[in-house]
PDB file of N, CA and C in Angstrom:
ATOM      1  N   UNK A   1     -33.359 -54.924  17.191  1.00  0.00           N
ATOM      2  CA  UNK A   1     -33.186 -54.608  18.591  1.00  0.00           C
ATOM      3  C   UNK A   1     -33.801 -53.227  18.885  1.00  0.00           C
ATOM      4  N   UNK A   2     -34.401 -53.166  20.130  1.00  0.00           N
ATOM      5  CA  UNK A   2     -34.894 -51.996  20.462  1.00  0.00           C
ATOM      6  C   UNK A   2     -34.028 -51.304  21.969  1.00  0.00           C
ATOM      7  N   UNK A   3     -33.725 -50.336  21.732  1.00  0.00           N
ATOM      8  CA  UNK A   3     -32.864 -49.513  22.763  1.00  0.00           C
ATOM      9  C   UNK A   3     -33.750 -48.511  22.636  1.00  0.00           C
ATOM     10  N   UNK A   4     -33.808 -48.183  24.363  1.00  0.00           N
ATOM     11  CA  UNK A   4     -34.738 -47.376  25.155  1.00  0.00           C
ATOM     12  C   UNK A   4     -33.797 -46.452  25.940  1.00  0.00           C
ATOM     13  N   UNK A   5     -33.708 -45.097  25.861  1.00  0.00           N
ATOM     14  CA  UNK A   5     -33.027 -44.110  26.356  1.00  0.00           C
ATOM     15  C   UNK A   5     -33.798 -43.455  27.481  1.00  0.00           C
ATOM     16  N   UNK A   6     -33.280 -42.998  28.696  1.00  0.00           N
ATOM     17  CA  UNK A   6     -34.231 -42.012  29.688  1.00  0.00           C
ATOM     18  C   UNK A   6     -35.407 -42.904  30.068  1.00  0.00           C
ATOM     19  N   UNK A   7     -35.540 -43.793  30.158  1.00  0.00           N
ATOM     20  CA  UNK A   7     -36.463 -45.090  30.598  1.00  0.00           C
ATOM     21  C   UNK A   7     -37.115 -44.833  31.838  1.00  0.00           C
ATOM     22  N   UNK A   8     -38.443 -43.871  31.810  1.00  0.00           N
ATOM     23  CA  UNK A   8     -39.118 -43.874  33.448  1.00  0.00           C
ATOM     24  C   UNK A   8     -39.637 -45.177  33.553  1.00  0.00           C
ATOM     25  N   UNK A   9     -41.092 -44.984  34.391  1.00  0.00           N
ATOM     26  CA  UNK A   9     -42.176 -46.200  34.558  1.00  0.00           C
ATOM     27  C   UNK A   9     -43.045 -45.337  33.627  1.00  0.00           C
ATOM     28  N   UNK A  10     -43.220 -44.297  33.081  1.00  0.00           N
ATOM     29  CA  UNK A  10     -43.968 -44.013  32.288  1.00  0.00           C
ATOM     30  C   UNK A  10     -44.186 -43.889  31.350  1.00  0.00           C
ATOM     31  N   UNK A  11     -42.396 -43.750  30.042  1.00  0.00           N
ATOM     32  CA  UNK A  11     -41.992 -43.460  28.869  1.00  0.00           C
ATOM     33  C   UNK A  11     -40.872 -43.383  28.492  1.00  0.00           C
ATOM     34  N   UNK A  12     -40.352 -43.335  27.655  1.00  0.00           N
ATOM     35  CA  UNK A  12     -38.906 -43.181  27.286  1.00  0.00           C
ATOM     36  C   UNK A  12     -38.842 -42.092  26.525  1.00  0.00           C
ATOM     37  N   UNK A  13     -37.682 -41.311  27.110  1.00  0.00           N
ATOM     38  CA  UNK A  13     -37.519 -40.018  26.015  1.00  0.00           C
ATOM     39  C   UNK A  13     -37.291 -40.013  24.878  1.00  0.00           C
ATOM     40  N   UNK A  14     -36.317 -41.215  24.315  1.00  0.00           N
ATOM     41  CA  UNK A  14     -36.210 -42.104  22.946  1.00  0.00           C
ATOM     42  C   UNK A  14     -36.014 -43.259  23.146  1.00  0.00           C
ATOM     43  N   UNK A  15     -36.792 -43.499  21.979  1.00  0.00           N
ATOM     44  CA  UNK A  15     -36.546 -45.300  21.356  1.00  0.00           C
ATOM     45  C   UNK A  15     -35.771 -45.014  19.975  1.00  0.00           C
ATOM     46  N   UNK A  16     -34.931 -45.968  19.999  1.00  0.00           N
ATOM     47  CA  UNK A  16     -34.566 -46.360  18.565  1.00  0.00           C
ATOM     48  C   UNK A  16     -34.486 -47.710  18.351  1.00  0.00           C
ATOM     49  N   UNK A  17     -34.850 -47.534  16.684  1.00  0.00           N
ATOM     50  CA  UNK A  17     -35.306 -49.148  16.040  1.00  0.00           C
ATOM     51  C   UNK A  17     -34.856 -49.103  14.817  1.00  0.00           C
ATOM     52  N   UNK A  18     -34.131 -50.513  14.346  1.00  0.00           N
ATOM     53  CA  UNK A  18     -33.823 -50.160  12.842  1.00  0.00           C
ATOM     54  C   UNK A  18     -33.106 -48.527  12.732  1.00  0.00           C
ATOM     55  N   UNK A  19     -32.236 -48.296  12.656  1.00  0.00           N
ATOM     56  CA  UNK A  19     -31.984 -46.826  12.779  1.00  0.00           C
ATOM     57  C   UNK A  19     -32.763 -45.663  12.573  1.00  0.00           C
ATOM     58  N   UNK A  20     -33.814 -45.839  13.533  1.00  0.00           N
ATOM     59  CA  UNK A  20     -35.022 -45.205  13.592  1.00  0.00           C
ATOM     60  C   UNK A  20     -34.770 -44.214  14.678  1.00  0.00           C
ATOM     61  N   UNK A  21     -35.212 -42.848  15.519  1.00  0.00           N
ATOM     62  CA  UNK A  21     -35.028 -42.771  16.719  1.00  0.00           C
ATOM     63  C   UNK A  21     -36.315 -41.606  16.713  1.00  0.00           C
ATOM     64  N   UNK A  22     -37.117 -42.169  17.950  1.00  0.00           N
ATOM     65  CA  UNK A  22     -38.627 -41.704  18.096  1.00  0.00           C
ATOM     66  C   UNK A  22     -38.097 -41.169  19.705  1.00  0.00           C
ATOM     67  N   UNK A  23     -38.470 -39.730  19.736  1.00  0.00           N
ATOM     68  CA  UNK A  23     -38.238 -38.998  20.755  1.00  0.00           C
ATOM     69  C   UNK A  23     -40.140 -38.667  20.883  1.00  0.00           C
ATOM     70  N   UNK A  24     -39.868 -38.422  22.555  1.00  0.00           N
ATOM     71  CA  UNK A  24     -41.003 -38.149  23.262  1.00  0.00           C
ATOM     72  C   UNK A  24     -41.541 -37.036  22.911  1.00  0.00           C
ATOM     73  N   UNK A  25     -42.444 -36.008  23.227  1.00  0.00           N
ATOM     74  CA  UNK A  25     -43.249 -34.908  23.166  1.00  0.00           C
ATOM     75  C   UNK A  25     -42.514 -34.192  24.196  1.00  0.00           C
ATOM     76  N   UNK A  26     -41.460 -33.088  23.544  1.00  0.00           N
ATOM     77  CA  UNK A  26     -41.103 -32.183  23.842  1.00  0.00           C
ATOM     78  C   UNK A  26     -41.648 -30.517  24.590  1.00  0.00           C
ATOM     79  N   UNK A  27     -42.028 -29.968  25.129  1.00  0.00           N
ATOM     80  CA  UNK A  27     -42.727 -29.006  25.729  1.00  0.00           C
ATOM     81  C   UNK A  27     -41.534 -28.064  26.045  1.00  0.00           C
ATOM     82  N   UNK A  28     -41.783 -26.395  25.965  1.00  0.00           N
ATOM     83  CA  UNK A  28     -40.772 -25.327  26.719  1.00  0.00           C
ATOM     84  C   UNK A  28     -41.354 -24.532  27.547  1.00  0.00           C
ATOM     85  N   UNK A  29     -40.526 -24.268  28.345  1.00  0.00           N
ATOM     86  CA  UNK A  29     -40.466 -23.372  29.165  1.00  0.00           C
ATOM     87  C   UNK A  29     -40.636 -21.825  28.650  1.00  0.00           C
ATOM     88  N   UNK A  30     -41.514 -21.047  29.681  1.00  0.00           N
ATOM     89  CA  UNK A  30     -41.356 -19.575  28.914  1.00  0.00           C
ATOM     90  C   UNK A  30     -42.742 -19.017  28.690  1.00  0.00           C
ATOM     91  N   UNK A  31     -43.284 -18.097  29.171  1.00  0.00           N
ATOM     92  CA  UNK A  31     -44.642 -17.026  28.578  1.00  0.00           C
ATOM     93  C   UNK A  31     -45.013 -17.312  27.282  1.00  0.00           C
ATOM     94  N   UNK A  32     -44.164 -17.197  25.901  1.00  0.00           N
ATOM     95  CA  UNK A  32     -44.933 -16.973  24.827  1.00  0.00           C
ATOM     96  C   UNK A  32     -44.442 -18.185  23.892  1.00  0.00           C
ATOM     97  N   UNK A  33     -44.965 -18.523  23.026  1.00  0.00           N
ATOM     98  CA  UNK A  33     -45.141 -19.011  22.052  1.00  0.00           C
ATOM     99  C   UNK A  33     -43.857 -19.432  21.715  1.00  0.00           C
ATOM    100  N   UNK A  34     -43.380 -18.018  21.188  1.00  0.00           N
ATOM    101  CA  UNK A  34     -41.612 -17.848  20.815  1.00  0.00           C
ATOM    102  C   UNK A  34     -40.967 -18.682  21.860  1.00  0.00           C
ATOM    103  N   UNK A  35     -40.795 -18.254  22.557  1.00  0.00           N
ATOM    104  CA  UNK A  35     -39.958 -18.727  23.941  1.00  0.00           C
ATOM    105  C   UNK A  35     -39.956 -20.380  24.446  1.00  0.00           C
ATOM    106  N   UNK A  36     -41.504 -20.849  24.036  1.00  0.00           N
ATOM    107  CA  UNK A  36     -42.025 -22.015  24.606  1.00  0.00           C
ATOM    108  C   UNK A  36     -41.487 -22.651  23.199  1.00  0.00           C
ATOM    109  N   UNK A  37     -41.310 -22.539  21.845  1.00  0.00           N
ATOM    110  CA  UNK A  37     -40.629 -22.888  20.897  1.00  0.00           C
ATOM    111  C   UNK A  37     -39.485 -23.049  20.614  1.00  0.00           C
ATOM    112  N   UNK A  38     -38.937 -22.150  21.192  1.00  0.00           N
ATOM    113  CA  UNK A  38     -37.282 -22.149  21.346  1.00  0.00           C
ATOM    114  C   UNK A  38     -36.947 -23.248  22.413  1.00  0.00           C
ATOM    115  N   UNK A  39     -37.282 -23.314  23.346  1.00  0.00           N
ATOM    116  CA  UNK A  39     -36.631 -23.747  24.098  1.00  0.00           C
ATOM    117  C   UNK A  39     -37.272 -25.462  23.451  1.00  0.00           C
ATOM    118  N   UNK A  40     -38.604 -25.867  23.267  1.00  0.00           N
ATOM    119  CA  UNK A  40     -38.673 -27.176  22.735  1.00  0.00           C
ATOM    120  C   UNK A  40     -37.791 -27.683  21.569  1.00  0.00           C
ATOM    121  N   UNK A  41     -37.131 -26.606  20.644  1.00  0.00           N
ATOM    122  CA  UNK A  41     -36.494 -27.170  19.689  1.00  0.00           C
ATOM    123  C   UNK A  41     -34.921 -27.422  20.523  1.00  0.00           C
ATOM    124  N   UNK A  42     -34.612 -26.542  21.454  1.00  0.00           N
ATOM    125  CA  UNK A  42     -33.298 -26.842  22.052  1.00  0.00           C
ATOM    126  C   UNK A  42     -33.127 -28.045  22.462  1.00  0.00           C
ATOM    127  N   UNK A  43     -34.493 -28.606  23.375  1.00  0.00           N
ATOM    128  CA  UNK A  43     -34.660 -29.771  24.152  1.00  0.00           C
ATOM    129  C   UNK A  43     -34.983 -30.959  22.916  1.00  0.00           C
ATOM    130  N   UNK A  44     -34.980 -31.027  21.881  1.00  0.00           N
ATOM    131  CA  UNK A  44     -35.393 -31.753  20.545  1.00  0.00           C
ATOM    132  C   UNK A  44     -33.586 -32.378  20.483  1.00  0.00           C
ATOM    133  N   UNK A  45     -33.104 -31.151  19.819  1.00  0.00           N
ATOM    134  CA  UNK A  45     -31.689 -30.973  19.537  1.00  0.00           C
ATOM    135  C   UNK A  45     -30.765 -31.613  19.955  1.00  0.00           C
ATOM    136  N   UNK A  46     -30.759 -31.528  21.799  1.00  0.00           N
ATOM    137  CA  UNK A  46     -30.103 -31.911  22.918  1.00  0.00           C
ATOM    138  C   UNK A  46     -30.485 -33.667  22.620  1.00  0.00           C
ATOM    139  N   UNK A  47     -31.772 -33.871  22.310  1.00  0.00           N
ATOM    140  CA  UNK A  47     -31.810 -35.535  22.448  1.00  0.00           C
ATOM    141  C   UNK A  47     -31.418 -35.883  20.996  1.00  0.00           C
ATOM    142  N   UNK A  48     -31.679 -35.771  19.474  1.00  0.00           N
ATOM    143  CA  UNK A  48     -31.040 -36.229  18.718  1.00  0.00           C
ATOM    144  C   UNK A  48     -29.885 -36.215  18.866  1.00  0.00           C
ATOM    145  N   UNK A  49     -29.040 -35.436  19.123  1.00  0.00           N
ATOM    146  CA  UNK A  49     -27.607 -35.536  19.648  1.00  0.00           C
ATOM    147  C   UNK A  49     -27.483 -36.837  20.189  1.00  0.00           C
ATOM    148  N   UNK A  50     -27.883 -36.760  21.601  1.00  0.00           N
ATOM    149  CA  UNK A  50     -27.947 -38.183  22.264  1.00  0.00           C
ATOM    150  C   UNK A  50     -28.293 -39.322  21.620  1.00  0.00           C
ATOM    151  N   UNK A  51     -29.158 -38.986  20.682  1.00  0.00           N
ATOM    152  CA  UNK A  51     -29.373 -40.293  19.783  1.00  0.00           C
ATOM    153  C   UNK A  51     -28.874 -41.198  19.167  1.00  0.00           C
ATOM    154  N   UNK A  52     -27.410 -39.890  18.481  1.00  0.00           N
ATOM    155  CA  UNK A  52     -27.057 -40.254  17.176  1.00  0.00           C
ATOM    156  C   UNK A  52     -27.204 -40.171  16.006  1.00  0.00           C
ATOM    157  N   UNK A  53     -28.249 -38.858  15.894  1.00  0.00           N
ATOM    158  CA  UNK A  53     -29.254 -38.131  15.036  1.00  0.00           C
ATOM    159  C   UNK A  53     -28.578 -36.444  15.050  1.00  0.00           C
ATOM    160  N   UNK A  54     -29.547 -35.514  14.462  1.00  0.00           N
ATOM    161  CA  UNK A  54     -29.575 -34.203  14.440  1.00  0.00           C
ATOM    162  C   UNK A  54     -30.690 -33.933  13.468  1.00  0.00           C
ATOM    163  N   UNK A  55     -30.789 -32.816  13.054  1.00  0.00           N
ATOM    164  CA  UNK A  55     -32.088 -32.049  12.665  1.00  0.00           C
ATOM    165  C   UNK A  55     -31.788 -32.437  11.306  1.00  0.00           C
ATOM    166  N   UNK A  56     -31.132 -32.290  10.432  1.00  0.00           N
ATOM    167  CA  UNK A  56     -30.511 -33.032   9.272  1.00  0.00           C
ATOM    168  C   UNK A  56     -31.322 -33.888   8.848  1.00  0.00           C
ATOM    169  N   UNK A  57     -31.465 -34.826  10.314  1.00  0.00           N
ATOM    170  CA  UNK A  57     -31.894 -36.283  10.174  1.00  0.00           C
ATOM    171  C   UNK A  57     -33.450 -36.286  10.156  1.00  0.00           C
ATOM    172  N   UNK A  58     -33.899 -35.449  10.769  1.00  0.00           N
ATOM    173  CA  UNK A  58     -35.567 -35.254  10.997  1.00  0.00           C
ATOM    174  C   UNK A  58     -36.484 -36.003   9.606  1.00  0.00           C
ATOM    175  N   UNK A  59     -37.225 -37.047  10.089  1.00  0.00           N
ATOM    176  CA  UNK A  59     -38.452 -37.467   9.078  1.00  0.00           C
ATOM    177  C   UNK A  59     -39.738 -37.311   9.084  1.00  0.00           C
ATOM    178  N   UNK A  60     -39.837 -37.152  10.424  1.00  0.00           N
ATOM    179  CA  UNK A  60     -41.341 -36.733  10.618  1.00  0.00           C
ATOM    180  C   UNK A  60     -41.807 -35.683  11.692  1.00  0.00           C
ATOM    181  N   UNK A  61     -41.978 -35.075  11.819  1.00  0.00           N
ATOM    182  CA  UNK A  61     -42.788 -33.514  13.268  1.00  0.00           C
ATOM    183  C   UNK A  61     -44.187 -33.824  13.270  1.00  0.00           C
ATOM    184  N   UNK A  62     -44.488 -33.786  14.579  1.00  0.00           N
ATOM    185  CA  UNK A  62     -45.541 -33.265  14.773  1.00  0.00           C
ATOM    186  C   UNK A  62     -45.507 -32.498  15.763  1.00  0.00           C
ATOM    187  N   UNK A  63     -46.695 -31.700  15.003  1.00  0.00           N
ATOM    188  CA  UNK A  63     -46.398 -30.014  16.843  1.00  0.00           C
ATOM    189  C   UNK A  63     -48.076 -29.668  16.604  1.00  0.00           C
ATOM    190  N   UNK A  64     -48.171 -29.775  17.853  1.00  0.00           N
ATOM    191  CA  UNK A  64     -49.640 -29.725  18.834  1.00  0.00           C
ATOM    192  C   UNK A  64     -49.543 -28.347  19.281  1.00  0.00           C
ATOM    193  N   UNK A  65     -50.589 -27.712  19.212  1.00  0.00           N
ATOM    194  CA  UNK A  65     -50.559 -26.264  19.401  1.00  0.00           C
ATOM    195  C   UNK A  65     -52.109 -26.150  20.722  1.00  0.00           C
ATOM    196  N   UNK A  66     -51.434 -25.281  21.246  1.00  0.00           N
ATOM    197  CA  UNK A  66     -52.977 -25.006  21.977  1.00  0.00           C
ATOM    198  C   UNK A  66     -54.008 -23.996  21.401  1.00  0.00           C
ATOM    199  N   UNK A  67     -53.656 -23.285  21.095  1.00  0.00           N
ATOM    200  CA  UNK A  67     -54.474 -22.336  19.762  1.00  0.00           C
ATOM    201  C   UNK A  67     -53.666 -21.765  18.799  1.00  0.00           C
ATOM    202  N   UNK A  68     -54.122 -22.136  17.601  1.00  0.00           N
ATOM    203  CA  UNK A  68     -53.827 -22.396  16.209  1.00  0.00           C
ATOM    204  C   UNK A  68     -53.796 -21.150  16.223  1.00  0.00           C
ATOM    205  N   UNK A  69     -54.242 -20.026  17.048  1.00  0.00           N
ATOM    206  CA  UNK A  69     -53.807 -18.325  16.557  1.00  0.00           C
ATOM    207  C   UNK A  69     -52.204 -18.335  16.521  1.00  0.00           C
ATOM    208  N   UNK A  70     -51.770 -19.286  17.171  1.00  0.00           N
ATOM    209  CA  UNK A  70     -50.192 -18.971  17.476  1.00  0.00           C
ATOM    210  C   UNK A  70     -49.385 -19.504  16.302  1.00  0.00           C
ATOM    211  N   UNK A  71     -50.404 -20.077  14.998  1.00  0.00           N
ATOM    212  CA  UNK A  71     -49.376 -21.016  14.050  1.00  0.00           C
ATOM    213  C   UNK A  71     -48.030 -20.394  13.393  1.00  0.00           C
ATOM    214  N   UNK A  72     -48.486 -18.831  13.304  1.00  0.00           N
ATOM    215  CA  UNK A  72     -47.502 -17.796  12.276  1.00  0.00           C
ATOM    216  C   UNK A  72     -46.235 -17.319  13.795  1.00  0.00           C
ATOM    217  N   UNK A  73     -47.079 -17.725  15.035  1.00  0.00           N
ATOM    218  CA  UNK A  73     -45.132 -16.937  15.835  1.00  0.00           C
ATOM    219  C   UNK A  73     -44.535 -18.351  16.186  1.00  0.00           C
ATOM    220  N   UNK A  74     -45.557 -19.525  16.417  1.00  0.00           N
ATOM    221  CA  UNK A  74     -44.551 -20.857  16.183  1.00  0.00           C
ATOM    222  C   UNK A  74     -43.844 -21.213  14.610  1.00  0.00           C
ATOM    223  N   UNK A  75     -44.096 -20.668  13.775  1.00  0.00           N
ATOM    224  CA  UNK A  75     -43.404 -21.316  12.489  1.00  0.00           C
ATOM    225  C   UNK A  75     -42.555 -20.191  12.446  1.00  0.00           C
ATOM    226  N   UNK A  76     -42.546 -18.769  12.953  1.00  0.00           N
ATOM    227  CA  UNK A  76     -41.217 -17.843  12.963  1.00  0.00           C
ATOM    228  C   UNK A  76     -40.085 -18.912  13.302  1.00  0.00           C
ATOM    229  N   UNK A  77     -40.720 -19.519  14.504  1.00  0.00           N
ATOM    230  CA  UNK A  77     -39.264 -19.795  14.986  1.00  0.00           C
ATOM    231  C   UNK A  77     -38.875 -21.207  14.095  1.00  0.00           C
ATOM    232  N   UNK A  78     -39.894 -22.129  14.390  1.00  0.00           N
ATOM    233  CA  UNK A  78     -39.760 -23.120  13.539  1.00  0.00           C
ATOM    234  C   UNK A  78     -38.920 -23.124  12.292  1.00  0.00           C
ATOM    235  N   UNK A  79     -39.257 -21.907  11.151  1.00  0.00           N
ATOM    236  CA  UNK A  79     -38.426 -21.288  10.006  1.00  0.00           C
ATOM    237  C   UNK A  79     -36.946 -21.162  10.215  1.00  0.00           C
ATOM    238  N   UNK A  80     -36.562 -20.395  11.099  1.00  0.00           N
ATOM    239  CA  UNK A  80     -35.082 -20.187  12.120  1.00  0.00           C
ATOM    240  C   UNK A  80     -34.436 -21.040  12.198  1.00  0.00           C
ATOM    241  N   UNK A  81     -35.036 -22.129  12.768  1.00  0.00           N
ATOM    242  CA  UNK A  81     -34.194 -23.010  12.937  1.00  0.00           C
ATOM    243  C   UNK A  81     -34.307 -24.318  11.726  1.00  0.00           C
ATOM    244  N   UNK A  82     -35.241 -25.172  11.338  1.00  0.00           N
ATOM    245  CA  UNK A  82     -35.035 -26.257  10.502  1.00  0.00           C
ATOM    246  C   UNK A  82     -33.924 -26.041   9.600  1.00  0.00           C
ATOM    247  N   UNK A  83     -33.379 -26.916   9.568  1.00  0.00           N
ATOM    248  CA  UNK A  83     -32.091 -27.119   8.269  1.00  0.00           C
ATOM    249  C   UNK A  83     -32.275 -26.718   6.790  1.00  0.00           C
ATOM    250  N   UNK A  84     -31.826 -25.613   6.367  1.00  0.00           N
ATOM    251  CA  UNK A  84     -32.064 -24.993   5.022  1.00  0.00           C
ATOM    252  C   UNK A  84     -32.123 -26.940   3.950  1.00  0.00           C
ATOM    253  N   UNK A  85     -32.880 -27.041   3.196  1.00  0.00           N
ATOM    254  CA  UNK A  85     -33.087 -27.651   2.235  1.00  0.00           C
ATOM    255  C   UNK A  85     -33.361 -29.859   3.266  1.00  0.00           C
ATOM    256  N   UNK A  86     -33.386 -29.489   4.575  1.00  0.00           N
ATOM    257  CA  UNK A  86     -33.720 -30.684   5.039  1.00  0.00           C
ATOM    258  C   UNK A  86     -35.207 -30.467   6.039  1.00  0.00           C
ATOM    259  N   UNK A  87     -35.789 -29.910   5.872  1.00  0.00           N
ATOM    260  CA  UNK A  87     -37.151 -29.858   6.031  1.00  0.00           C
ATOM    261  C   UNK A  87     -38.020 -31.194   6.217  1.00  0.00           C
ATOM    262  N   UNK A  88     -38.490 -31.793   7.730  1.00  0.00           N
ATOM    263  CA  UNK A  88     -39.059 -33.214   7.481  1.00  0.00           C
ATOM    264  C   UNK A  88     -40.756 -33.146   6.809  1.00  0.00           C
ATOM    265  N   UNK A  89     -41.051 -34.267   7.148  1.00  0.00           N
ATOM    266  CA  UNK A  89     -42.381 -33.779   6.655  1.00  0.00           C
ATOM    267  C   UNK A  89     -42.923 -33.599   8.238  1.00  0.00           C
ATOM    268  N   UNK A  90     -44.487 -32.717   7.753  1.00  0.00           N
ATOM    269  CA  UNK A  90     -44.419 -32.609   9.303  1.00  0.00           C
ATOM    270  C   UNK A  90     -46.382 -32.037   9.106  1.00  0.00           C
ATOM    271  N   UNK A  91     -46.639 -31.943  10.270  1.00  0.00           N
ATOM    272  CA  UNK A  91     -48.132 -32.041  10.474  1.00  0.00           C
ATOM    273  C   UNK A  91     -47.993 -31.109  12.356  1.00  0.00           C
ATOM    274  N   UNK A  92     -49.238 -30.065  11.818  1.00  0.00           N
ATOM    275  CA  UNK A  92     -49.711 -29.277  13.405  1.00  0.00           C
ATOM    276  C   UNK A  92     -50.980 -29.112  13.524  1.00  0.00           C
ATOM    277  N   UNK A  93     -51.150 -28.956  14.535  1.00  0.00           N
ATOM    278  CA  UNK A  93     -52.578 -28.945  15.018  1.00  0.00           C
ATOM    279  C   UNK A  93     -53.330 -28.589  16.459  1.00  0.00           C
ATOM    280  N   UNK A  94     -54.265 -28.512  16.557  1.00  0.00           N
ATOM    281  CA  UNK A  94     -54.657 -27.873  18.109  1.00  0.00           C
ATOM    282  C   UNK A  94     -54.759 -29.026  18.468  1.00  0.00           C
ATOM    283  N   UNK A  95     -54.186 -29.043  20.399  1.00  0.00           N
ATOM    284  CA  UNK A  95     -54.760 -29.658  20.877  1.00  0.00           C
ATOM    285  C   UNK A  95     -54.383 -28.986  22.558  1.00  0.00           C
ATOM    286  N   UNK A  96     -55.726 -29.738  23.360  1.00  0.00           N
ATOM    287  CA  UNK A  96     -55.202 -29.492  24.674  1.00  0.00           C
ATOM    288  C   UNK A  96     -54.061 -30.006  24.814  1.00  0.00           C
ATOM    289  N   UNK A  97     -53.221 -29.393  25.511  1.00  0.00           N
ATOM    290  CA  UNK A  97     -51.691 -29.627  26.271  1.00  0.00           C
ATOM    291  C   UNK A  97     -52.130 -30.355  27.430  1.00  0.00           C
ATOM    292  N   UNK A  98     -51.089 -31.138  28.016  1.00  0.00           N
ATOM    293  CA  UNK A  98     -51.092 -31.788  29.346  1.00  0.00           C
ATOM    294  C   UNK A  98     -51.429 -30.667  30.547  1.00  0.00           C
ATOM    295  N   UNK A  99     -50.790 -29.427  30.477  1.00  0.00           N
ATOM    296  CA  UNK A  99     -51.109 -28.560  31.795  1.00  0.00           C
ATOM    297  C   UNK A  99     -51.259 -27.209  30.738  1.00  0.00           C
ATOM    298  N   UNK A 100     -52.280 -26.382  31.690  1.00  0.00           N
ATOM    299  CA  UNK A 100     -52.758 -25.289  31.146  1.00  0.00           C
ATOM    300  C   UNK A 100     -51.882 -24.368  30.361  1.00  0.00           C
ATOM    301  N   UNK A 101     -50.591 -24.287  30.897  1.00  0.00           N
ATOM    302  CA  UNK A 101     -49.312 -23.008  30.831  1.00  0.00           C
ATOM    303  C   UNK A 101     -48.828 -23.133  29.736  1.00  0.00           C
ATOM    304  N   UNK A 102     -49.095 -24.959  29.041  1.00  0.00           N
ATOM    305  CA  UNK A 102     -48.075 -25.095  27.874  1.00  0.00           C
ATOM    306  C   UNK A 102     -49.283 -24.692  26.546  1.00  0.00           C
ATOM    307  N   UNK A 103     -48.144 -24.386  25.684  1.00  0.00           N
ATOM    308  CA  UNK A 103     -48.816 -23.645  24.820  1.00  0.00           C
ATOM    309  C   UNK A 103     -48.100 -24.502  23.280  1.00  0.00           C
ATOM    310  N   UNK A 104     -47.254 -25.045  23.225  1.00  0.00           N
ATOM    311  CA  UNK A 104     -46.572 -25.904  21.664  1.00  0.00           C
ATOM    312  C   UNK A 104     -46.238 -27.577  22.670  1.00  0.00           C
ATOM    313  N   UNK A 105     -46.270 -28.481  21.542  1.00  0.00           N
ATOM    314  CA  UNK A 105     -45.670 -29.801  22.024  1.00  0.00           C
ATOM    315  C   UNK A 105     -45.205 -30.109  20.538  1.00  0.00           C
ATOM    316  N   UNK A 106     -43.855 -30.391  20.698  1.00  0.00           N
ATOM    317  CA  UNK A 106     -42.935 -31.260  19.318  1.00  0.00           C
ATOM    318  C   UNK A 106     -42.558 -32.333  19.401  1.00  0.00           C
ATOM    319  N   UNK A 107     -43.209 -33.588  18.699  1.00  0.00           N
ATOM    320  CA  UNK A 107     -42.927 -34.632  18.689  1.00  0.00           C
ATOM    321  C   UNK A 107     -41.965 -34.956  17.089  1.00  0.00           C
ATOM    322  N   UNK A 108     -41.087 -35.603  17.304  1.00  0.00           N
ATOM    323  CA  UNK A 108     -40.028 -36.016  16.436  1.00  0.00           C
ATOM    324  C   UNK A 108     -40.020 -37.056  16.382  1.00  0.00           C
ATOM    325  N   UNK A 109     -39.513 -37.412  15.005  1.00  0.00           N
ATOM    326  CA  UNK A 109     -38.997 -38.851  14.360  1.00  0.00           C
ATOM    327  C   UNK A 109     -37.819 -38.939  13.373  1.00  0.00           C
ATOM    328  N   UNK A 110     -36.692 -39.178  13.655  1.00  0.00           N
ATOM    329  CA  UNK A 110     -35.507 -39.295  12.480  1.00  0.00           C
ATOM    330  C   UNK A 110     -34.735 -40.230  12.691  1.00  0.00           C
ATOM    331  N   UNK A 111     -33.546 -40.005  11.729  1.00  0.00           N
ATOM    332  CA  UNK A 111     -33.042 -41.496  11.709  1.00  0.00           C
ATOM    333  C   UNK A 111     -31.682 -41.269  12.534  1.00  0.00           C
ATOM    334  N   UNK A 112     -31.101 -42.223  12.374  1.00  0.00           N
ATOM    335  CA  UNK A 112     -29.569 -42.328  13.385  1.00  0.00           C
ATOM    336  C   UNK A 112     -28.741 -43.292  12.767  1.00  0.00           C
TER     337      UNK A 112
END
């Protein structure tokens, strides 16, 4: 069975499958890097919760960067927060963002 959470006409904020739960591309609010990080892992957090998940649970990241100069103040925070010894696997990289301002996108995958 597939259950669809936050269901626009355009996407769902999560799906879960098989106790799977695939959250959307997260984006933050905020000037810098730091800030635009923090607040995407809050908004990450807030939906595994909803899931039935938590960071614990994390299997896969991906985080889209708009310039890769920023990799060392996004993984400050990144470091901060992931779960001492539950670390998912995970993959980053440049890419254009949807609108100019955003600067990180975190896409998640864990279980529930």
């Amino acid at each position: 069975m597939i259950e669809r959470l936050e269901t626009g006409p355009r996407m769902s904020k999560i799906v879960k499958h098989n106790g799977v739960a695939y959250l959307c591309g997260q984006v933050g609010a905020g000037e810098s890097v730091t800030d635009q990080t923090r607040d995407c892992l809050s908004r990450v957090e807030a939906l595994l919760e909803q899931a039935g998940s938590s960071p614990e649970q994390m299997l896969q990241v991906i985080i889209w960067l708009a310039d890769m100069a920023d990799f060392s103040e996004m993984n400050a925070v990144w470091d901060a927060w992931v779960p001492a010894g539950h670390a998912p696997a995970r993959a980053c990289g440049e890419a254009k963002l949807a609108r100019p301002e955003l600067k990180v996108e975190i896409i998640v995958t864990a279980a529930c």
